[in-house]
C-alpha atoms as a PDB file:
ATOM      1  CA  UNK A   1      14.860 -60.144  -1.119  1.00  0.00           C
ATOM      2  CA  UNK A   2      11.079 -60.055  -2.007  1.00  0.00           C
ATOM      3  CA  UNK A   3       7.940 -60.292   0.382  1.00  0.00           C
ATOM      4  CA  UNK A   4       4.419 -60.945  -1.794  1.00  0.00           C
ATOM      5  CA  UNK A   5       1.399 -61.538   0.602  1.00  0.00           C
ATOM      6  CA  UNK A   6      -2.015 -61.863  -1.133  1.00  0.00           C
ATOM      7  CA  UNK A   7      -0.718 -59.900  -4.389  1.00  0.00           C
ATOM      8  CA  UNK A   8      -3.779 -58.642  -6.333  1.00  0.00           C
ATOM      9  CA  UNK A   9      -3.541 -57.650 -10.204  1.00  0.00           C
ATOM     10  CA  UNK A  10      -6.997 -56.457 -11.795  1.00  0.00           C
ATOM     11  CA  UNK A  11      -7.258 -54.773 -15.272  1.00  0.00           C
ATOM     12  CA  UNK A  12     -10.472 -53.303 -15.583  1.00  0.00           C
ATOM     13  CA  UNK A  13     -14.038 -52.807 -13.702  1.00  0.00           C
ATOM     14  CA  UNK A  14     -17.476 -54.301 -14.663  1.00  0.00           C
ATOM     15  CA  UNK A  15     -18.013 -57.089 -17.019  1.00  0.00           C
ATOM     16  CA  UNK A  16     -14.409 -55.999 -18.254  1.00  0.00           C
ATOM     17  CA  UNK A  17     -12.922 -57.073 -15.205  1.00  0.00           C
ATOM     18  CA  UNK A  18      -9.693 -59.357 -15.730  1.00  0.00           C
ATOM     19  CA  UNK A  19      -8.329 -60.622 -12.494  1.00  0.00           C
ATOM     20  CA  UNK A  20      -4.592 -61.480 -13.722  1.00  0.00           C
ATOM     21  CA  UNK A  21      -2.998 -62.569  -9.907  1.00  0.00           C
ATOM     22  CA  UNK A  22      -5.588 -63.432  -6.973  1.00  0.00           C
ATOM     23  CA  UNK A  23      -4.156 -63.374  -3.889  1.00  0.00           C
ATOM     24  CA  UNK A  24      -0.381 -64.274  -4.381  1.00  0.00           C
ATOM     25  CA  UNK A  25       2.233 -65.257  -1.285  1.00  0.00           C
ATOM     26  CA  UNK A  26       5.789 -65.741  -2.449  1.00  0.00           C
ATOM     27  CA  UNK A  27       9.129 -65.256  -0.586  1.00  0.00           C
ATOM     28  CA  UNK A  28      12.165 -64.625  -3.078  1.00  0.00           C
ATOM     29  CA  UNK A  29      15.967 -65.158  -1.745  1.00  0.00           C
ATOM     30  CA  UNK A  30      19.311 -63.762  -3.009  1.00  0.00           C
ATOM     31  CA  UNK A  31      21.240 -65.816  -5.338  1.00  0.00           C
ATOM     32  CA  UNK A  32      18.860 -67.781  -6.453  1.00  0.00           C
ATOM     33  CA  UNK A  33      17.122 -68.994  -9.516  1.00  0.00           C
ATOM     34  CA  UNK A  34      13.371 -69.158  -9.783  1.00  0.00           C
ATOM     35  CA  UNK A  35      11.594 -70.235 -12.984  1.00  0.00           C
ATOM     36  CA  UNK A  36       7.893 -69.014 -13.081  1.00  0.00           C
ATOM     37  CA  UNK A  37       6.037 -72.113 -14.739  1.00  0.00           C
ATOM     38  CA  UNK A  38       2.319 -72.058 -15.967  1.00  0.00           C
ATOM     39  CA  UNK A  39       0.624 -71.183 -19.712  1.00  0.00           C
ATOM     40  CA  UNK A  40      -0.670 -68.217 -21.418  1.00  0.00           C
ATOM     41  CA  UNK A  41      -2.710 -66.453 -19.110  1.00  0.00           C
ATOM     42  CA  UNK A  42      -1.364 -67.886 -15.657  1.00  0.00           C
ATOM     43  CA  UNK A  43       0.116 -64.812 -14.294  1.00  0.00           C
ATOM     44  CA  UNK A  44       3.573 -65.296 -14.895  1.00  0.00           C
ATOM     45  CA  UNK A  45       4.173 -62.102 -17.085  1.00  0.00           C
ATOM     46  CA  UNK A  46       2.071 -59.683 -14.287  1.00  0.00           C
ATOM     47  CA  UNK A  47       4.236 -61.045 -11.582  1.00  0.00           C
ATOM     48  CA  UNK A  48       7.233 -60.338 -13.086  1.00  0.00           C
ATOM     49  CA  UNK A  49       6.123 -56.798 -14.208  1.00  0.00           C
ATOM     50  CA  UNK A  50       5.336 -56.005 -10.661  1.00  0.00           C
ATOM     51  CA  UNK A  51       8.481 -57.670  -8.933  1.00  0.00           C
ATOM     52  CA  UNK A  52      10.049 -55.540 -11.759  1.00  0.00           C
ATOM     53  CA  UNK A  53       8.402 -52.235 -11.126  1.00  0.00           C
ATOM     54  CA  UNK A  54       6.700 -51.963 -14.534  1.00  0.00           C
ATOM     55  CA  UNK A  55       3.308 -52.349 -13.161  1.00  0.00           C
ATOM     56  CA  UNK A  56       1.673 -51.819  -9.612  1.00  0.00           C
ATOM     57  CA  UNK A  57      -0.838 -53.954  -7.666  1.00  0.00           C
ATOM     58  CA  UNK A  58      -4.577 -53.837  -7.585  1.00  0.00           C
ATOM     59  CA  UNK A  59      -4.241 -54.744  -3.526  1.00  0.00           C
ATOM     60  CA  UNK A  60      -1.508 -56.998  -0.869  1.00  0.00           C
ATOM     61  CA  UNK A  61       2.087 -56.361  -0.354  1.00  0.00           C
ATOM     62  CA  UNK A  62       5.332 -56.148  -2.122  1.00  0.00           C
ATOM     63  CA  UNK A  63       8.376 -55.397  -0.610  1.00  0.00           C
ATOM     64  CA  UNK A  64      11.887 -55.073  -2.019  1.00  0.00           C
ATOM     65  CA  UNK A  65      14.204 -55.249   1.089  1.00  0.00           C
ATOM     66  CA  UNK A  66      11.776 -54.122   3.188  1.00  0.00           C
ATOM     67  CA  UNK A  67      10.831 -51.233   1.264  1.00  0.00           C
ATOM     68  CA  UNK A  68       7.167 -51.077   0.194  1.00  0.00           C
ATOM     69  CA  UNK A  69       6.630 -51.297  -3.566  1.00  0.00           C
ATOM     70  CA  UNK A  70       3.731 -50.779  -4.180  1.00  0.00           C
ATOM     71  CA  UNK A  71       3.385 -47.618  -2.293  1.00  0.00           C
ATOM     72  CA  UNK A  72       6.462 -46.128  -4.538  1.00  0.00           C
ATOM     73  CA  UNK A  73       5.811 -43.013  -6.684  1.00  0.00           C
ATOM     74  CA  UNK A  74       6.887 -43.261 -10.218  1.00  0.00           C
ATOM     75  CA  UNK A  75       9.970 -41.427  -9.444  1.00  0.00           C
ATOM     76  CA  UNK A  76      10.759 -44.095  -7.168  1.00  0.00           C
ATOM     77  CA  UNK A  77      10.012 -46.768  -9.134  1.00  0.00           C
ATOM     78  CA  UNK A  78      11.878 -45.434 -12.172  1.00  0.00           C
ATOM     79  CA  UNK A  79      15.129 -45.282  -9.985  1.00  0.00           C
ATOM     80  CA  UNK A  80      14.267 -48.749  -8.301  1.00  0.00           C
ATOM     81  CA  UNK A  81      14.003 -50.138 -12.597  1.00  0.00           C
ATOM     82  CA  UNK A  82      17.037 -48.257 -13.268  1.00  0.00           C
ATOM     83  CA  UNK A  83      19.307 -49.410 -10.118  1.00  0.00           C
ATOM     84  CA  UNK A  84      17.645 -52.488  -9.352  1.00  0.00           C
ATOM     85  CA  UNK A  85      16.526 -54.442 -11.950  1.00  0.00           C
ATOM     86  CA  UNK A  86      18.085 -55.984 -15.416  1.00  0.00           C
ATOM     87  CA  UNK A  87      15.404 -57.099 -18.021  1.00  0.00           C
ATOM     88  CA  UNK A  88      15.412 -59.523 -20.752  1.00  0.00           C
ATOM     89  CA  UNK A  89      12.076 -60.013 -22.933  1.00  0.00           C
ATOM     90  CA  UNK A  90      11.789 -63.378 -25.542  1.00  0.00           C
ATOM     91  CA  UNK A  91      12.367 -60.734 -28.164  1.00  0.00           C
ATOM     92  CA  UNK A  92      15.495 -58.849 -27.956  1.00  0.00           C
ATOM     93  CA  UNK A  93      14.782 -55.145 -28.737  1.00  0.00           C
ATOM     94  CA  UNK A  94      18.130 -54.470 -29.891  1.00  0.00           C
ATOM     95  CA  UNK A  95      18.585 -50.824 -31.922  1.00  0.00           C
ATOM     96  CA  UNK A  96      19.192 -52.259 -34.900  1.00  0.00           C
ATOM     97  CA  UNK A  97      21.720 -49.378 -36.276  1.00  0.00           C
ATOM     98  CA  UNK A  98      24.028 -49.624 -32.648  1.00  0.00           C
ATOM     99  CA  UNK A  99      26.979 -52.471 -32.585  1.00  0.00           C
ATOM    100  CA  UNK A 100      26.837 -54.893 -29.631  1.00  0.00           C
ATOM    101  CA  UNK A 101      28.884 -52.654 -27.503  1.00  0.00           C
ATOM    102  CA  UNK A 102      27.059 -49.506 -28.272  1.00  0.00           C
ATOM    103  CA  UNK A 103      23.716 -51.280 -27.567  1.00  0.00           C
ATOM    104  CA  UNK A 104      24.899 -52.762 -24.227  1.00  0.00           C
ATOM    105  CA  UNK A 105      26.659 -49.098 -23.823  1.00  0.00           C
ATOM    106  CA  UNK A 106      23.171 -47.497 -23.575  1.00  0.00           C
ATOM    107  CA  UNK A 107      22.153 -49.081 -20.494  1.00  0.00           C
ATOM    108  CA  UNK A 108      25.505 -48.490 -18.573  1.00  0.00           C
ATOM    109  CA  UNK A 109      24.617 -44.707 -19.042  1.00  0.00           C
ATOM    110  CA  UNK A 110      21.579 -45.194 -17.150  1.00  0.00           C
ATOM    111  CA  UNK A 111      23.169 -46.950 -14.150  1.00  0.00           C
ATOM    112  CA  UNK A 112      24.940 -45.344 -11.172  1.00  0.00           C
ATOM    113  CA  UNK A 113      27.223 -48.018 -10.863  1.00  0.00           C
ATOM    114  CA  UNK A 114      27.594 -50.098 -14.376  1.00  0.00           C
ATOM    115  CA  UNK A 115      29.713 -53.065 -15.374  1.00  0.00           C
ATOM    116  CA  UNK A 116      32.225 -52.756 -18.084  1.00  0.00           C
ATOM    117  CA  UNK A 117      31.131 -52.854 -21.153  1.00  0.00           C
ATOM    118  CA  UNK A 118      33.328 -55.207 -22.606  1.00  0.00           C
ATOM    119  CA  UNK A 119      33.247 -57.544 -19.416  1.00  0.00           C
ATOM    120  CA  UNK A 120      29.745 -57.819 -20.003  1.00  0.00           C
ATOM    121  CA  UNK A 121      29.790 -59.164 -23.212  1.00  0.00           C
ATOM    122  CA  UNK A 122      32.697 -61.613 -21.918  1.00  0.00           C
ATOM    123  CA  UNK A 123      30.481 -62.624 -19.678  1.00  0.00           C
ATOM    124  CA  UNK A 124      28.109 -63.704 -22.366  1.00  0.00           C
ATOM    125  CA  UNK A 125      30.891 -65.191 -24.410  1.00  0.00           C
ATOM    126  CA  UNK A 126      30.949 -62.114 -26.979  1.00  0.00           C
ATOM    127  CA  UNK A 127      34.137 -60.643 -26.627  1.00  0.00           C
ATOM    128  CA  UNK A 128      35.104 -61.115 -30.582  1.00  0.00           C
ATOM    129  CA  UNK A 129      31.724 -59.876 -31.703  1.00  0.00           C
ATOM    130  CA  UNK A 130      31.251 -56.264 -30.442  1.00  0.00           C
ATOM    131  CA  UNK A 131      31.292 -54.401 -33.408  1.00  0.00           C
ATOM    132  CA  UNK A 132      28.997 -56.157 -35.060  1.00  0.00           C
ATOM    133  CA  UNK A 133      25.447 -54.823 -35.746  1.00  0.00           C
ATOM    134  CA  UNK A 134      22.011 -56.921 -34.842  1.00  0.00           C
ATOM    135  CA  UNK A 135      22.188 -58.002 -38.677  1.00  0.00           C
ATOM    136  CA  UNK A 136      25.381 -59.496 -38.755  1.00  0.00           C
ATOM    137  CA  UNK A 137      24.265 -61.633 -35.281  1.00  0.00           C
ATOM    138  CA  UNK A 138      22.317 -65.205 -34.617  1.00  0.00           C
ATOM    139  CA  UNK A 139      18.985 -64.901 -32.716  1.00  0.00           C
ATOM    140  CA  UNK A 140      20.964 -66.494 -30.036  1.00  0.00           C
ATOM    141  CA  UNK A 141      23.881 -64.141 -30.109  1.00  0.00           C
ATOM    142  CA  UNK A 142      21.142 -60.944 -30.441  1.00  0.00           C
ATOM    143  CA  UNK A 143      19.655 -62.581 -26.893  1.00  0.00           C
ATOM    144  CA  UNK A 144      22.891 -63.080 -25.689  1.00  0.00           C
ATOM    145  CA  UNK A 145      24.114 -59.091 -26.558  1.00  0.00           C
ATOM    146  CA  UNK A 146      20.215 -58.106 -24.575  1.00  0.00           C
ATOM    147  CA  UNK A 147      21.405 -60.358 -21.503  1.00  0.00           C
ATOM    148  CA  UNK A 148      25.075 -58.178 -21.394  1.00  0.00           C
ATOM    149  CA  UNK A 149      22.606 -54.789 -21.558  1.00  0.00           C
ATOM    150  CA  UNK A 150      20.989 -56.096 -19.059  1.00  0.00           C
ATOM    151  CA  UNK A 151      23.456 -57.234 -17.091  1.00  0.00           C
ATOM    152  CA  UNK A 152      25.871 -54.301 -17.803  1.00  0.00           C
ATOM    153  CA  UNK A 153      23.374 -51.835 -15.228  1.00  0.00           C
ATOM    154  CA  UNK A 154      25.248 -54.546 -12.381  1.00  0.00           C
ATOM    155  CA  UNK A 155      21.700 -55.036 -11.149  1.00  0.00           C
ATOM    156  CA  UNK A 156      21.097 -57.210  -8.073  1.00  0.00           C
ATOM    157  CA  UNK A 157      18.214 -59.027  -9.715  1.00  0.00           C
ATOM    158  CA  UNK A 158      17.897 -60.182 -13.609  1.00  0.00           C
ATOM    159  CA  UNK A 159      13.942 -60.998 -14.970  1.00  0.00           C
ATOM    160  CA  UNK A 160      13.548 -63.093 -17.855  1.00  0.00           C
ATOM    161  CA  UNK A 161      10.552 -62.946 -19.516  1.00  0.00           C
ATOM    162  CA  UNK A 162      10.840 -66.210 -21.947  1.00  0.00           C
ATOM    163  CA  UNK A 163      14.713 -65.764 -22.774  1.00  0.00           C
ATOM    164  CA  UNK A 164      14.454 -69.244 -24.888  1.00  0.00           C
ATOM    165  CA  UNK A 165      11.171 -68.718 -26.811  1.00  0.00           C
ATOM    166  CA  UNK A 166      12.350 -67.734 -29.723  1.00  0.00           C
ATOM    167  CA  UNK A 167      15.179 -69.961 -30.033  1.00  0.00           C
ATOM    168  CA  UNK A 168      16.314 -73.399 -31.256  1.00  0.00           C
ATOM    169  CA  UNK A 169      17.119 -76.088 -28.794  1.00  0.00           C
ATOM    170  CA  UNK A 170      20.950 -75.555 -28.780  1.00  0.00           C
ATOM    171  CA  UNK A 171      20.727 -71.673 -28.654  1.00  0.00           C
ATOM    172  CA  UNK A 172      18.347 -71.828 -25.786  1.00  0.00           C
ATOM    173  CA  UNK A 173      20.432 -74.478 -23.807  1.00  0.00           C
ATOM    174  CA  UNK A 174      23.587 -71.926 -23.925  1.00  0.00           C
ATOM    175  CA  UNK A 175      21.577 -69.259 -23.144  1.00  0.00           C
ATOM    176  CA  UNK A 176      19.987 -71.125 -20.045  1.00  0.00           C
ATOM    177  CA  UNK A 177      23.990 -71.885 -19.276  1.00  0.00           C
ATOM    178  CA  UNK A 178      24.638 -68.115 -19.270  1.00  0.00           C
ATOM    179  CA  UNK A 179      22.018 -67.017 -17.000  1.00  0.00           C
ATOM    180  CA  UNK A 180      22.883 -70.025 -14.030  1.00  0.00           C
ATOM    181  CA  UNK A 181      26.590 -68.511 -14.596  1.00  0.00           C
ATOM    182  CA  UNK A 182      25.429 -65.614 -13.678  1.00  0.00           C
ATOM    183  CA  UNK A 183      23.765 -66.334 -10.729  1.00  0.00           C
ATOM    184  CA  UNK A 184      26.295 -68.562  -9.597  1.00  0.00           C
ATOM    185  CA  UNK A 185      29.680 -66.652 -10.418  1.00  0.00           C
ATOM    186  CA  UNK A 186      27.968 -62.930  -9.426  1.00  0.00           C
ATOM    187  CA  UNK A 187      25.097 -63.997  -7.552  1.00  0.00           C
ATOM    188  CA  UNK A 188      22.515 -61.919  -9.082  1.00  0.00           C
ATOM    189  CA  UNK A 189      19.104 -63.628  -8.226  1.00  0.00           C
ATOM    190  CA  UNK A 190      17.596 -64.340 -11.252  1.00  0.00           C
ATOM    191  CA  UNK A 191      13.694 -65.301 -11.500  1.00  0.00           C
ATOM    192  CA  UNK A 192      13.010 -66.758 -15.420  1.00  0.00           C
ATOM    193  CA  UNK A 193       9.132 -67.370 -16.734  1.00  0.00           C
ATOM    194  CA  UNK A 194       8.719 -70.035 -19.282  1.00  0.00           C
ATOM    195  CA  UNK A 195       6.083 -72.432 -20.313  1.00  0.00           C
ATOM    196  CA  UNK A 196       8.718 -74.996 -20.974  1.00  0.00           C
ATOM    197  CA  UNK A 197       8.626 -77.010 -17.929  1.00  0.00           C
ATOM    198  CA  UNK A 198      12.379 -79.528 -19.250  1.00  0.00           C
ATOM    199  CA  UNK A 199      14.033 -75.710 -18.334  1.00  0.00           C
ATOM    200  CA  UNK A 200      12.392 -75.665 -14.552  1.00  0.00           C
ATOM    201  CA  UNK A 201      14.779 -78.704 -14.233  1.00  0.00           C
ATOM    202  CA  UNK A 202      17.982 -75.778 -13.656  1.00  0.00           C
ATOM    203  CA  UNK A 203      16.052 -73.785 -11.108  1.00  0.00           C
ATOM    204  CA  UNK A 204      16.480 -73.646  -7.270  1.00  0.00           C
ATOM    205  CA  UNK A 205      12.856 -73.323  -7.067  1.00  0.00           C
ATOM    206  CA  UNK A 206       9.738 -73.549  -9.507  1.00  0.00           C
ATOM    207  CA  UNK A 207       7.077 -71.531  -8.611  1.00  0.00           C
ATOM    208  CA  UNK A 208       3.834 -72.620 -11.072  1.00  0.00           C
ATOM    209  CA  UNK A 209       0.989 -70.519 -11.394  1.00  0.00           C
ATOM    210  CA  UNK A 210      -2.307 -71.013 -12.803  1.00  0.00           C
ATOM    211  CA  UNK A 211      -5.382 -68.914 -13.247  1.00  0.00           C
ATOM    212  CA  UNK A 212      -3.715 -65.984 -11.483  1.00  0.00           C
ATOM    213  CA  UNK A 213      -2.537 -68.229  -8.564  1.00  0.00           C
ATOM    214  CA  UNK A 214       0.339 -69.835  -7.374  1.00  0.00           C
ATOM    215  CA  UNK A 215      -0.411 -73.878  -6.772  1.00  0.00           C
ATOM    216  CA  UNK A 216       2.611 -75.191  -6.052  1.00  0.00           C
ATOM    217  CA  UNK A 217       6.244 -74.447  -5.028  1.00  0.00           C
ATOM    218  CA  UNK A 218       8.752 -77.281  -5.407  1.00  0.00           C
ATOM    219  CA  UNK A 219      12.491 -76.479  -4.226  1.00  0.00           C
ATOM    220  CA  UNK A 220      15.028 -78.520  -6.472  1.00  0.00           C
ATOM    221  CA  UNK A 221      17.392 -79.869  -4.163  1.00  0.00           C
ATOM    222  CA  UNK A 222      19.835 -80.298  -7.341  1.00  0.00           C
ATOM    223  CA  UNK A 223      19.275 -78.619 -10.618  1.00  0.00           C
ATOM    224  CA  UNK A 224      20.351 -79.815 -13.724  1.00  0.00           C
ATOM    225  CA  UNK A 225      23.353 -78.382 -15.481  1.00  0.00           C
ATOM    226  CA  UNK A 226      21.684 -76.829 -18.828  1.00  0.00           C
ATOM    227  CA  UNK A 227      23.709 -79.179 -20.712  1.00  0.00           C
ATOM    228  CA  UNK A 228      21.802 -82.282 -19.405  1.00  0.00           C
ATOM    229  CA  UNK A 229      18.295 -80.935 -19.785  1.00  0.00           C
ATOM    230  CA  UNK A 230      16.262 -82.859 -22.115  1.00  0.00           C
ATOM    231  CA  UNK A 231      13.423 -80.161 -24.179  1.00  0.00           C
END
């Protein structure tokens, strides 16, 4: 699905200079789950963004299906983001004065060919809660109502930046059982940072980064069900 060869990220010039990837080489595959591993400042979060299409590269290659991403336009990346690509960020970004369904509605108008709205949040076990606002909703119901939005665009490829951070240990373990569903059931590829490394124990493949570069890439001939991971 994804070619990266020597995938450069620099902000700034001069003594300002902040060299967020160096020289990155990862292969991605359909259907499969890939947690991102590594702490603050390891490049996890500028990865995604550019496998996403919300940022570019400094310098290397990136290509989507052959296509060449970082030579896209912002036209082209906007309809890449909006046909392509499902996001879900640690904090949920719900509009707080929507119900579930109207919040995972909104993204479905943006997509050319969207999920049901109501089989999305079925799919995150939410059937009996969509007319309830972001108020009347857990933190791990409000994540689970942003992974439906998400998912309702029917996106080949879902990126979750920290999807457990801001929840408790049982919340994040159903969560984590939602998004291997997911990619097992619909076979959305699904690549998931964290700095956790008990929830690299689900993945297919870990991919840990640090200082901007990727040292190591361990394939997990048998990920844990979410159930059995100990955090």
């Amino acid at each position: 699905m994804f070619r990266v060869r020597g995938l450069t990220k620099v902000y700034g010039a001069g003594a300002a200079e902040v060299r967020a990837l160096s020289g990155v080489d990862l292969d991605l595959y359909p259907g499969e789950l890939v947690v991102l591993l590594g702490p603050s400042g390891s490049g996890k979060t500028t990865l995604l963004n550019n496998l996403g299409g919300l940022d570019v590269p400094t310098a290397g290659e990136l290509s989507y299906r052959g296509q060449d991403l970082a030579a896209f336009g912002e036209a082209a990346l906007t309809r890449y983001r909006r046909d392509t690509v499902g996001f879900v960020f640690q904090f949920y970004n719900l509009v707080p004065n929507l119900t579930a369904r109207e919040n995972v509605m909104v993204s479905t108008e943006l997509s050319r060919d969207p999920m049901d709205v109501v089989e999305a949040l079925r799919l995150v076990e939410l059937e009996d809660r969509l007319d309830h606002f972001p108020s009347q909703l857990s933190g791990g119901e409000q994540q689970r109502v942003a992974i439906a939005r998400a998912l309702a665009k029917n996106p080949l490829l879902l990126l979750c930046d920290e999807p457990t951070g801001a929840l408790d240990f049982t919340t994040g373990k159903r969560v984590l059982r939602i998004l291997v569903d997911l990619k097992q059931q619909l076979g959305k590829t699904v690549v998931l940072i964290t700095h956790n490394a008990a929830i690299a124990q689900v993945a297919d493949r870990v991919v840990r980064l640090r200082s901007g570069q990727i040292v190591e890439i361990h394939a997990n001939p048998r990920p844990l069900p979410p159930e059995e991971v100990v955090w």
